[in-house]
Protein backbone atom coordinates (compact mmCIF):
# COMPACT_ATOMS: atom_id res chain seq x y z
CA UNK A 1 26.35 -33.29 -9.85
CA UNK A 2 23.31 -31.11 -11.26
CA UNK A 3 24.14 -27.73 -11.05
CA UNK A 4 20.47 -26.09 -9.92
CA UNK A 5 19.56 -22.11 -8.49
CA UNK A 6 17.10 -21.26 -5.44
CA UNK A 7 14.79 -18.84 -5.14
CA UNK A 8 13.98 -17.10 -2.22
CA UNK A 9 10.51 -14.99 -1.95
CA UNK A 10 10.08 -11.79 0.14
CA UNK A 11 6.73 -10.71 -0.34
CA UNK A 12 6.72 -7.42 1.77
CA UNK A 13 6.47 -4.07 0.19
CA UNK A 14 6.39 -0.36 1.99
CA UNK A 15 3.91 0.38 -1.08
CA UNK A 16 2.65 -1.72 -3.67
CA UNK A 17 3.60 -0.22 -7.23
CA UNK A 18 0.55 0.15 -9.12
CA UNK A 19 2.01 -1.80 -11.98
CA UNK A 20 3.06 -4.81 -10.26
CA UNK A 21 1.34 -8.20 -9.95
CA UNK A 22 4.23 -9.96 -7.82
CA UNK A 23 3.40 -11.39 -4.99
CA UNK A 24 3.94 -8.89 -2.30
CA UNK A 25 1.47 -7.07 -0.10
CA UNK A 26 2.16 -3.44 2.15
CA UNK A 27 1.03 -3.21 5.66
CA UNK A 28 2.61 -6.87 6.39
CA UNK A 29 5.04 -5.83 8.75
CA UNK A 30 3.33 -7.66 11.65
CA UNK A 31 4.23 -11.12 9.80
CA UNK A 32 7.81 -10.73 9.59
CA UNK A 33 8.97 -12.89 12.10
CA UNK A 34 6.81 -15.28 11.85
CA UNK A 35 7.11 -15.47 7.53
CA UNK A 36 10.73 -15.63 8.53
CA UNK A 37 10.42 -18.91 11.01
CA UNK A 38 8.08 -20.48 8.48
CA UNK A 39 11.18 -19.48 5.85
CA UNK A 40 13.60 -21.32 7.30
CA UNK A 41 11.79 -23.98 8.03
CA UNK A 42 10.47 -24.74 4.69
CA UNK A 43 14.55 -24.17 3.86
CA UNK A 44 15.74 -26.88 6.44
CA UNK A 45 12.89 -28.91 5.33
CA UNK A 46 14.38 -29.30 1.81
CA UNK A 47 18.13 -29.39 2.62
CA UNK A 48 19.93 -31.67 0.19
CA UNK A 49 23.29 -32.14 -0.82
CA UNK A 50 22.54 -33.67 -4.34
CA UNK A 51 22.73 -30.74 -6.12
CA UNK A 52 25.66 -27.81 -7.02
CA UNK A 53 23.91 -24.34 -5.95
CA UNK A 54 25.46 -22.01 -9.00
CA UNK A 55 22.64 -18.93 -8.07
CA UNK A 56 21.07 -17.70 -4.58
CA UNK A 57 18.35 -14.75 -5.85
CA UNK A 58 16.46 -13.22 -2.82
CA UNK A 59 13.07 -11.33 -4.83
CA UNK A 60 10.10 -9.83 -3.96
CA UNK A 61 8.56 -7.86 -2.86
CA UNK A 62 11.31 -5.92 -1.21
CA UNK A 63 13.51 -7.69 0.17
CA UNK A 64 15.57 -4.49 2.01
CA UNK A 65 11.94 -4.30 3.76
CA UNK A 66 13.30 -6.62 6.43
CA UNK A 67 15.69 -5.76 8.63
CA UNK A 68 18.95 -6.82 7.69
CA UNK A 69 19.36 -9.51 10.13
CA UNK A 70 16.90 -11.30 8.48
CA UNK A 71 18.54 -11.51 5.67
CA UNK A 72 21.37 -13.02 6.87
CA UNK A 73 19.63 -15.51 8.74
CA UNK A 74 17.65 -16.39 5.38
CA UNK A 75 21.62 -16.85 3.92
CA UNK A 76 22.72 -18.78 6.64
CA UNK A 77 19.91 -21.08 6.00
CA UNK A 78 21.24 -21.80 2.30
CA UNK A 79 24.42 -22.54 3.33
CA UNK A 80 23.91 -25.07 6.19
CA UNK A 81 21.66 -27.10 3.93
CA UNK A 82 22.86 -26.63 0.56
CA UNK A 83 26.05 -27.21 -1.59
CA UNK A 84 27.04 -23.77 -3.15
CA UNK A 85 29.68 -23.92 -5.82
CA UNK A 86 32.86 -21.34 -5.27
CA UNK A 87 31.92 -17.47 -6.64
CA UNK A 88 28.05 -19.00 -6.62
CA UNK A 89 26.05 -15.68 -7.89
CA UNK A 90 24.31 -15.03 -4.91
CA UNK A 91 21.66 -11.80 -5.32
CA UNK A 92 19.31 -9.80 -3.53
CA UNK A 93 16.65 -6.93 -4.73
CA UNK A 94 16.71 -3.73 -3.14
CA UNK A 95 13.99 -0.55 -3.18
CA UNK A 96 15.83 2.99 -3.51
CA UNK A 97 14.73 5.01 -0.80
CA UNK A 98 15.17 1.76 1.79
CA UNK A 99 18.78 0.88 1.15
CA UNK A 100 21.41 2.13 4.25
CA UNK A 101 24.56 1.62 4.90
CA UNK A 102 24.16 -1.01 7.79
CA UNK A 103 21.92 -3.16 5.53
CA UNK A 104 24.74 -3.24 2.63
CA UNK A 105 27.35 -4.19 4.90
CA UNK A 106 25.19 -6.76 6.40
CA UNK A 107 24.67 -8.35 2.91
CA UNK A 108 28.52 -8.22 1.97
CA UNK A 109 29.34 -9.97 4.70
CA UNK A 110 26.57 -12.38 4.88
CA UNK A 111 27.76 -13.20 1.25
CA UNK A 112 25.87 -11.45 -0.95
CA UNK A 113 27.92 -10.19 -4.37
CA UNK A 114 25.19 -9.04 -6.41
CA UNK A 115 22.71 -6.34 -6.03
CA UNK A 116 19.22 -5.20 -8.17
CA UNK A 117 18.18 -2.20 -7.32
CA UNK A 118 14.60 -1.08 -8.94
CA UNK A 119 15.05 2.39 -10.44
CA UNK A 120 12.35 2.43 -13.46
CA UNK A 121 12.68 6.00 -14.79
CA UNK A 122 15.06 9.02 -13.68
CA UNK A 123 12.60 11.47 -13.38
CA UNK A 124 10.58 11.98 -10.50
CA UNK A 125 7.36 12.89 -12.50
CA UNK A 126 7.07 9.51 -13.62
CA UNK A 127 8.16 7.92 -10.29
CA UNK A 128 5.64 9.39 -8.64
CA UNK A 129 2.95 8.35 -11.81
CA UNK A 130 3.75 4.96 -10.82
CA UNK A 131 3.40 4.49 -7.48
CA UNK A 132 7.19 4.44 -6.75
CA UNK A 133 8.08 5.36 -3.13
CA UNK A 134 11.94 6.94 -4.19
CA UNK A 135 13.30 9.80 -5.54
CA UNK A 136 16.02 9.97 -8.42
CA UNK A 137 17.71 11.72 -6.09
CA UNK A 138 17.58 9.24 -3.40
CA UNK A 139 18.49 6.68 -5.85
CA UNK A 140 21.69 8.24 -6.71
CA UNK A 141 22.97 8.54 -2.99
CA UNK A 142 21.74 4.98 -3.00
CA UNK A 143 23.52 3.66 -5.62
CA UNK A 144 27.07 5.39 -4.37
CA UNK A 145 26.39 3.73 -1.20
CA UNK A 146 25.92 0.46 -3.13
CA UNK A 147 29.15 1.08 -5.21
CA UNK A 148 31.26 1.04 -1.98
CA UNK A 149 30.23 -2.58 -1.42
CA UNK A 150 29.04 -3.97 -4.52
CA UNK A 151 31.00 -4.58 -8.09
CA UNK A 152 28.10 -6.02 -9.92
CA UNK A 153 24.79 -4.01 -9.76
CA UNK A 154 21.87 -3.77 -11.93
CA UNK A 155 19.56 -1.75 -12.41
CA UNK A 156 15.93 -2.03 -13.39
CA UNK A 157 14.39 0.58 -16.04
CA UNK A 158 10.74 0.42 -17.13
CA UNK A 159 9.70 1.85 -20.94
CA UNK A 160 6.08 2.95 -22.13
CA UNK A 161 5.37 4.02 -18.82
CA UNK A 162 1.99 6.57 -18.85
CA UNK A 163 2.51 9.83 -20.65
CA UNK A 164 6.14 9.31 -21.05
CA UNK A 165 8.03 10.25 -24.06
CA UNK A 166 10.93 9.36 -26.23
CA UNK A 167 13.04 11.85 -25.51
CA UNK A 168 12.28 10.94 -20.98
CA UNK A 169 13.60 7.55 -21.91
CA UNK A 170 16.39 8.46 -23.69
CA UNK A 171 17.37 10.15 -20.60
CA UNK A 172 17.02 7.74 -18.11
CA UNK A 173 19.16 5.45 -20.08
CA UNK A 174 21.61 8.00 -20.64
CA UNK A 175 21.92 8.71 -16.29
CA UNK A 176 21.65 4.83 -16.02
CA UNK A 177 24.95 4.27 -18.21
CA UNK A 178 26.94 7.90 -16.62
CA UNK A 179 26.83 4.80 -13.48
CA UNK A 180 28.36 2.38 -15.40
CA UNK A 181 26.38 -0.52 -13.42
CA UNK A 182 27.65 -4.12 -14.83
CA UNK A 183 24.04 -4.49 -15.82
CA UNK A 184 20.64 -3.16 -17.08
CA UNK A 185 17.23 -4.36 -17.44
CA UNK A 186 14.36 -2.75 -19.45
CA UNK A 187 11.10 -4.12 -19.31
CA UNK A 188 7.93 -2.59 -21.43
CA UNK A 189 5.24 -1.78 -19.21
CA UNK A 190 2.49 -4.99 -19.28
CA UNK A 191 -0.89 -4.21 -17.69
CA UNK A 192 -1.56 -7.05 -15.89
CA UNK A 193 -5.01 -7.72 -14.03
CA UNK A 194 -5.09 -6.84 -10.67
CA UNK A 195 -3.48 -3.91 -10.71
CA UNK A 196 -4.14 -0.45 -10.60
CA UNK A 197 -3.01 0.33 -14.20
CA UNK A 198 -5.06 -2.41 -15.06
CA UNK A 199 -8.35 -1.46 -13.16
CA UNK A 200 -7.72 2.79 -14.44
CA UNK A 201 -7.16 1.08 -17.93
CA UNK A 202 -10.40 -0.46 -18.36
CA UNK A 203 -12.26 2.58 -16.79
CA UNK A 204 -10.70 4.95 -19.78
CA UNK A 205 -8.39 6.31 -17.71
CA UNK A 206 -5.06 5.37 -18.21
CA UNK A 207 -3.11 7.36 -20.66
CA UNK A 208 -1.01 4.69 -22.65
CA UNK A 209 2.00 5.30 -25.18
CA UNK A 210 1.44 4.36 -28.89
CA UNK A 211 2.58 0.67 -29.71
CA UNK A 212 5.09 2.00 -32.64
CA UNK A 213 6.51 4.50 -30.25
CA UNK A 214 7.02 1.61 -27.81
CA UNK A 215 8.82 -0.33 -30.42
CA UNK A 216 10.88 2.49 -31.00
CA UNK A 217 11.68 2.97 -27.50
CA UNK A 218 12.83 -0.77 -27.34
CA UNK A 219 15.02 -0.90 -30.53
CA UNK A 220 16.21 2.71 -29.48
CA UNK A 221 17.67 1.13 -26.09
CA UNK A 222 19.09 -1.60 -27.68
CA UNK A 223 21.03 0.67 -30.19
CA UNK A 224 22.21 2.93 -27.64
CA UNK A 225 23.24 0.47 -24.97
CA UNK A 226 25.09 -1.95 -27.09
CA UNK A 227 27.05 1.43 -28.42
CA UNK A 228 28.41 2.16 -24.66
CA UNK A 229 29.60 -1.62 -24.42
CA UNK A 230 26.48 -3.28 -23.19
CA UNK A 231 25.83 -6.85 -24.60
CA UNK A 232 22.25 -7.72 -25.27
CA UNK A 233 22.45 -10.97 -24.28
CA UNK A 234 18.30 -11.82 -23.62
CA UNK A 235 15.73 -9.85 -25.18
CA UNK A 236 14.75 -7.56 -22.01
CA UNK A 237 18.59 -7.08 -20.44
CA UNK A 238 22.07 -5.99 -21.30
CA UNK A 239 25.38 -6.68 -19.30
CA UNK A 240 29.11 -5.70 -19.55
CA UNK A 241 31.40 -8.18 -20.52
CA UNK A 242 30.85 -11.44 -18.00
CA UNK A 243 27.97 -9.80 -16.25
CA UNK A 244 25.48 -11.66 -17.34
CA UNK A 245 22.93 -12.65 -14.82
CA UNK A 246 23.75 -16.38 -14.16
CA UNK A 247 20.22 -17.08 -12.06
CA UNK A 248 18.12 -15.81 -15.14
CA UNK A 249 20.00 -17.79 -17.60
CA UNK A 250 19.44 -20.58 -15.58
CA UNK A 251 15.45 -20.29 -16.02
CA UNK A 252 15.82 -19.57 -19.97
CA UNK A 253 18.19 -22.48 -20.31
CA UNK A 254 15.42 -24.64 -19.02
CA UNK A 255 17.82 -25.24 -15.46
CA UNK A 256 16.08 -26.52 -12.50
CA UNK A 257 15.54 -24.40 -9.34
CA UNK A 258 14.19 -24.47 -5.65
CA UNK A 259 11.39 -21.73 -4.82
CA UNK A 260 11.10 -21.07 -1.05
CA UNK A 261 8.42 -18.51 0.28
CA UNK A 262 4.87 -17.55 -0.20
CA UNK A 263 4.12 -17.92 -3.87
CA UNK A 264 7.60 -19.25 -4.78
CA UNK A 265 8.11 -21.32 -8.08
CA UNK A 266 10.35 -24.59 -8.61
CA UNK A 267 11.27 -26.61 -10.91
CA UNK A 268 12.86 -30.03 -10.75
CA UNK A 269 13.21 -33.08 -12.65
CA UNK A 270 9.87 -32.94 -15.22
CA UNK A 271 7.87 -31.11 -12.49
CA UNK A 272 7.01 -27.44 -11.92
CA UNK A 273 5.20 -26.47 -8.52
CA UNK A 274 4.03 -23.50 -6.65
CA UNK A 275 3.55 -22.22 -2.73
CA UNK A 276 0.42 -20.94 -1.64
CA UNK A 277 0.32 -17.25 -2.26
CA UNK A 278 -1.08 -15.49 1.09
CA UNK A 279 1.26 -15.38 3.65
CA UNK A 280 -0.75 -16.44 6.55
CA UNK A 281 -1.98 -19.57 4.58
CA UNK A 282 1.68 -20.13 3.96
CA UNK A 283 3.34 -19.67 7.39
CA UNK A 284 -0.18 -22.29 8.50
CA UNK A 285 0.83 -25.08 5.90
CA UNK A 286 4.85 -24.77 6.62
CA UNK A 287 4.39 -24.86 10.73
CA UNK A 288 1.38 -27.64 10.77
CA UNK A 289 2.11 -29.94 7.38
CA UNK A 290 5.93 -28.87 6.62
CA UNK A 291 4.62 -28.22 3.27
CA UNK A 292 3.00 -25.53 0.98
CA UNK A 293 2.48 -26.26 -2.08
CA UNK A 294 -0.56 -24.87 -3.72
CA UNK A 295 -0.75 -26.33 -7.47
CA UNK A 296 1.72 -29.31 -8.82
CA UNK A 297 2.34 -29.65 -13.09
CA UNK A 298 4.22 -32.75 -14.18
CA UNK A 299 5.51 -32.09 -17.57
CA UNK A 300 5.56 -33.93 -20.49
CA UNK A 301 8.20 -34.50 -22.74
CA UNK A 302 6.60 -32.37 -25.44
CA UNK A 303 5.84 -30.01 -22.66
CA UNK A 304 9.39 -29.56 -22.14
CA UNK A 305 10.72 -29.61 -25.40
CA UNK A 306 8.47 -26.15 -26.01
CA UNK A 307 9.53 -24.77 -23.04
CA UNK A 308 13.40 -25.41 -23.68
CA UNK A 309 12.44 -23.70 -27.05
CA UNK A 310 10.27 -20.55 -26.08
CA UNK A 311 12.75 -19.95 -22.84
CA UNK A 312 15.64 -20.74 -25.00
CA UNK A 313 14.89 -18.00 -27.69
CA UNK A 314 14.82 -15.30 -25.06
CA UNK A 315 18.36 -15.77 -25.35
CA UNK A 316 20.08 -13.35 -28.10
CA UNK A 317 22.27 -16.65 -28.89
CA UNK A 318 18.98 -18.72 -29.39
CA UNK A 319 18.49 -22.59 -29.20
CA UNK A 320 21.78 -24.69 -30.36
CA UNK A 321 20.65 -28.07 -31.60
CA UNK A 322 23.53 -29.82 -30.36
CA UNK A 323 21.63 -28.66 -26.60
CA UNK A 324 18.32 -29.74 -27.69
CA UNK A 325 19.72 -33.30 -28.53
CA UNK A 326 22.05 -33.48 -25.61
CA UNK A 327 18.83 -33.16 -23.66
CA UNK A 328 16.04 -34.86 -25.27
CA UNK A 329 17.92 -37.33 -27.89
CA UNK A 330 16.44 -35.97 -30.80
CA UNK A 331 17.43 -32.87 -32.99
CA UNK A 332 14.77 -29.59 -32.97
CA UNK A 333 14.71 -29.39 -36.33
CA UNK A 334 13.12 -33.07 -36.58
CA UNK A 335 10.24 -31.85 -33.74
CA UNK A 336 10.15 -28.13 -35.12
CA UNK A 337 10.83 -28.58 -38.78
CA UNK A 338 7.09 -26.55 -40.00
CA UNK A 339 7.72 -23.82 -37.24
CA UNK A 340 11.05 -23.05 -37.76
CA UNK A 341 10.70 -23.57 -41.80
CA UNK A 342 7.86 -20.89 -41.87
CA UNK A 343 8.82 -18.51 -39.45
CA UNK A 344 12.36 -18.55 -41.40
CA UNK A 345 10.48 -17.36 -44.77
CA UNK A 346 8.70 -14.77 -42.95
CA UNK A 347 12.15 -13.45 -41.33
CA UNK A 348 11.31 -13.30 -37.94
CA UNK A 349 13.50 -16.51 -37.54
CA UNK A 350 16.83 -16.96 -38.92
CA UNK A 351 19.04 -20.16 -38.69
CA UNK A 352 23.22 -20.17 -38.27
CA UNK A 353 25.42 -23.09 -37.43
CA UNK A 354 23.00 -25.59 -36.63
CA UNK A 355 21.19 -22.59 -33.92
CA UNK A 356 17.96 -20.88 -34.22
CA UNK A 357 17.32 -17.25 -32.97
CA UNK A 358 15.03 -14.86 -32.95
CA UNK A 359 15.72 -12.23 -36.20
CA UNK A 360 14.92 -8.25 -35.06
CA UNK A 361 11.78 -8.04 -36.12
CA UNK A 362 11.17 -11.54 -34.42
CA UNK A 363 12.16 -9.78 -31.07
CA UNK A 364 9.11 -7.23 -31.72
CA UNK A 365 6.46 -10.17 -32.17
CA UNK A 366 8.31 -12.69 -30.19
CA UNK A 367 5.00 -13.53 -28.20
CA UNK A 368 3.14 -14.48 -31.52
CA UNK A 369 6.66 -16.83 -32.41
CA UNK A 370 6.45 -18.67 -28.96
CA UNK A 371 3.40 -19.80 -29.13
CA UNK A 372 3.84 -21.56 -32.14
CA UNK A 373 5.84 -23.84 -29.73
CA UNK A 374 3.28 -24.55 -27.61
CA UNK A 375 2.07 -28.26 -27.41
């Protein structure tokens, strides 16, 4: 039985961060219920028992928006229509600033065992720079709270945020370890159109860090958390021994998933497919055609061969022919022989046992690498 994750969308927010380009709008609040109906509807809709569910991740947005109840209606949803393996890693985002008590026991008992809660820096300068609605402070009493409840937490960090320094990011990471959560994520800041950065950006007015200091930032994280027993297992996160996140390998392995919301993703057999975006167009198309999907890609092989590549060296482990063969009968270094033969001699590739994986300086120019994978 194909072992396969779903994805569940929440796209409320309290605030929209002026970095972020998910999916999620503020001032929603009105549409919760009926989002929610349309939710479980579009859930029902879909219920198979073909598949092995080995990942649940509730995203947004925000999901600890909602009131908890919600939630656990959303979970109950999953479980009536879906086959979920024993210890499936079942996850949900959280805001600092929004998490309680009541909400935390709701989710351990509804069956949640993972949380993510969205930190980005430790110092309340910065927080406030970016459009963040928490304090460190409040994210500390947050993060006890989650500890009574919770075993496996990570936490989100941001780097090259405006006007911060080397010596700011060395100290979030140094707080974010003192925690000891099972796992960490640090993202570089991308300014992506449509969002605030983006739009102060192109009118001048956007201080940014230096690229090189950026780099340094990165490699300096890496250093540090692998020192204080983090494994770097993908290029943007780090996890304590058998942490890793099991729904986000499942995407850079190439693993199929269900996407259920307003702007969700799937991806199933050779096909990859998206929900309409606005919630009102999406809670309309779910209640009067049972469907929403907004754009439909069928893949070809070549399609997916690149994809199982450029995914695939995410991974610190890299792309094992053995895989590659097992999935599409012929060995990568047949399809990829030029590719992998130059970007070897330039060092930003390096090949062990029959695997293929990024090199150090490979990580720092990865984008430029995966496109040479691109059909």
């Amino acid at each position: 039985m194909k072992a396969i994750g779903i994805y569940v969308h929440i796209p409320f927010c309290k605030r929209k961060c002026y970095y972020c380009d998910f999916n999620s709008y503020a001032g929603s609040d009105h549409l919760f219920d009926s989002y929610i109906e349309a939710l479980l509807k579009e859930i029902a809709l879909n219920s198979t028992r073909d598949y092995s569910i080995v990942s649940v991740y509730i995203g947004g947005g925000t999901p600890n928006l909602l009131p908890p109840s919600y939630i656990e209606k959303i979970l109950n949803a999953v479980f009536r229509n879906f086959r979920l393996v024993e210890n499936c890693e079942i996850t949900i985002e959280m805001n600092p600033g929004l998490i309680t008590e009541g909400k935390l026991k709701i989710y351990k008992s509804s069956g949640i065992n993972r949380v993510s809660i969205g930190l980005q820096a430790f110092q309340n300068r910065l927080l406030k720079i970016i459009g963040r609605i928490h304090t460190k402070e409040e994210f500390l009493q947050n993060y006890e709270l989650a500890k009574k409840y919770f075993d496996n937490i990570n936490i989100d960090l941001i780097y090259a945020l405006p006007t911060q320094t080397m010596e700011e990011w060395k100290n979030t990471l140094e707080e974010a370890v003192k925690l000891q959560p099972s796992h960490i994520s640090t993202y570089s800041l991308i300014l992506e159109p449509n969002t605030l950065f983006y739009k102060l950006y192109t009118e001048g007015k956007l201080p940014t860090v230096e690229e090189d200091i950026e780099i340094d930032m990165y490699h300096w994280a890496i250093e540090f958390l692998e020192k204080t027993g983090y494994i770097h297992y993908e290029i943007s996160n780090f996890a304590l021994p058998s942490f890793q996140c099991r729904h986000n390998m499942l995407y850079w392995s190439c693993g199929h998933y269900l996407g259920f919301g307003a702007g969700a993703h799937s991806y199933m057999e050779n096909i990859r497919y998206n929900n309409i975006e606005r919630i009102e167009d999406y809670i309309k198309h779910i209640n009067e055609k049972g469907d929403a999907t907004a754009n439909k890609t069928v893949l070809t092989k070549q399609d997916e061969m690149a994809e199982f590549m450029f995914l695939g060296l995410r991974m610190m482990k890299g792309v094992c022919d053995k895989d590659f063969y097992k999935r599409f009968g012929v060995s990568l270094f047949d399809v990829y022989k030029e590719v992998i033969q130059k970007y070897n001699k330039e060092g930003l590739i390096e090949v062990d046992n029959m695997c293929v994986r990024l090199t150090k300086r490979g990580i720092d120019v990865s984008n430029i690498v995966f496109e040479e994978f691109l059909p």
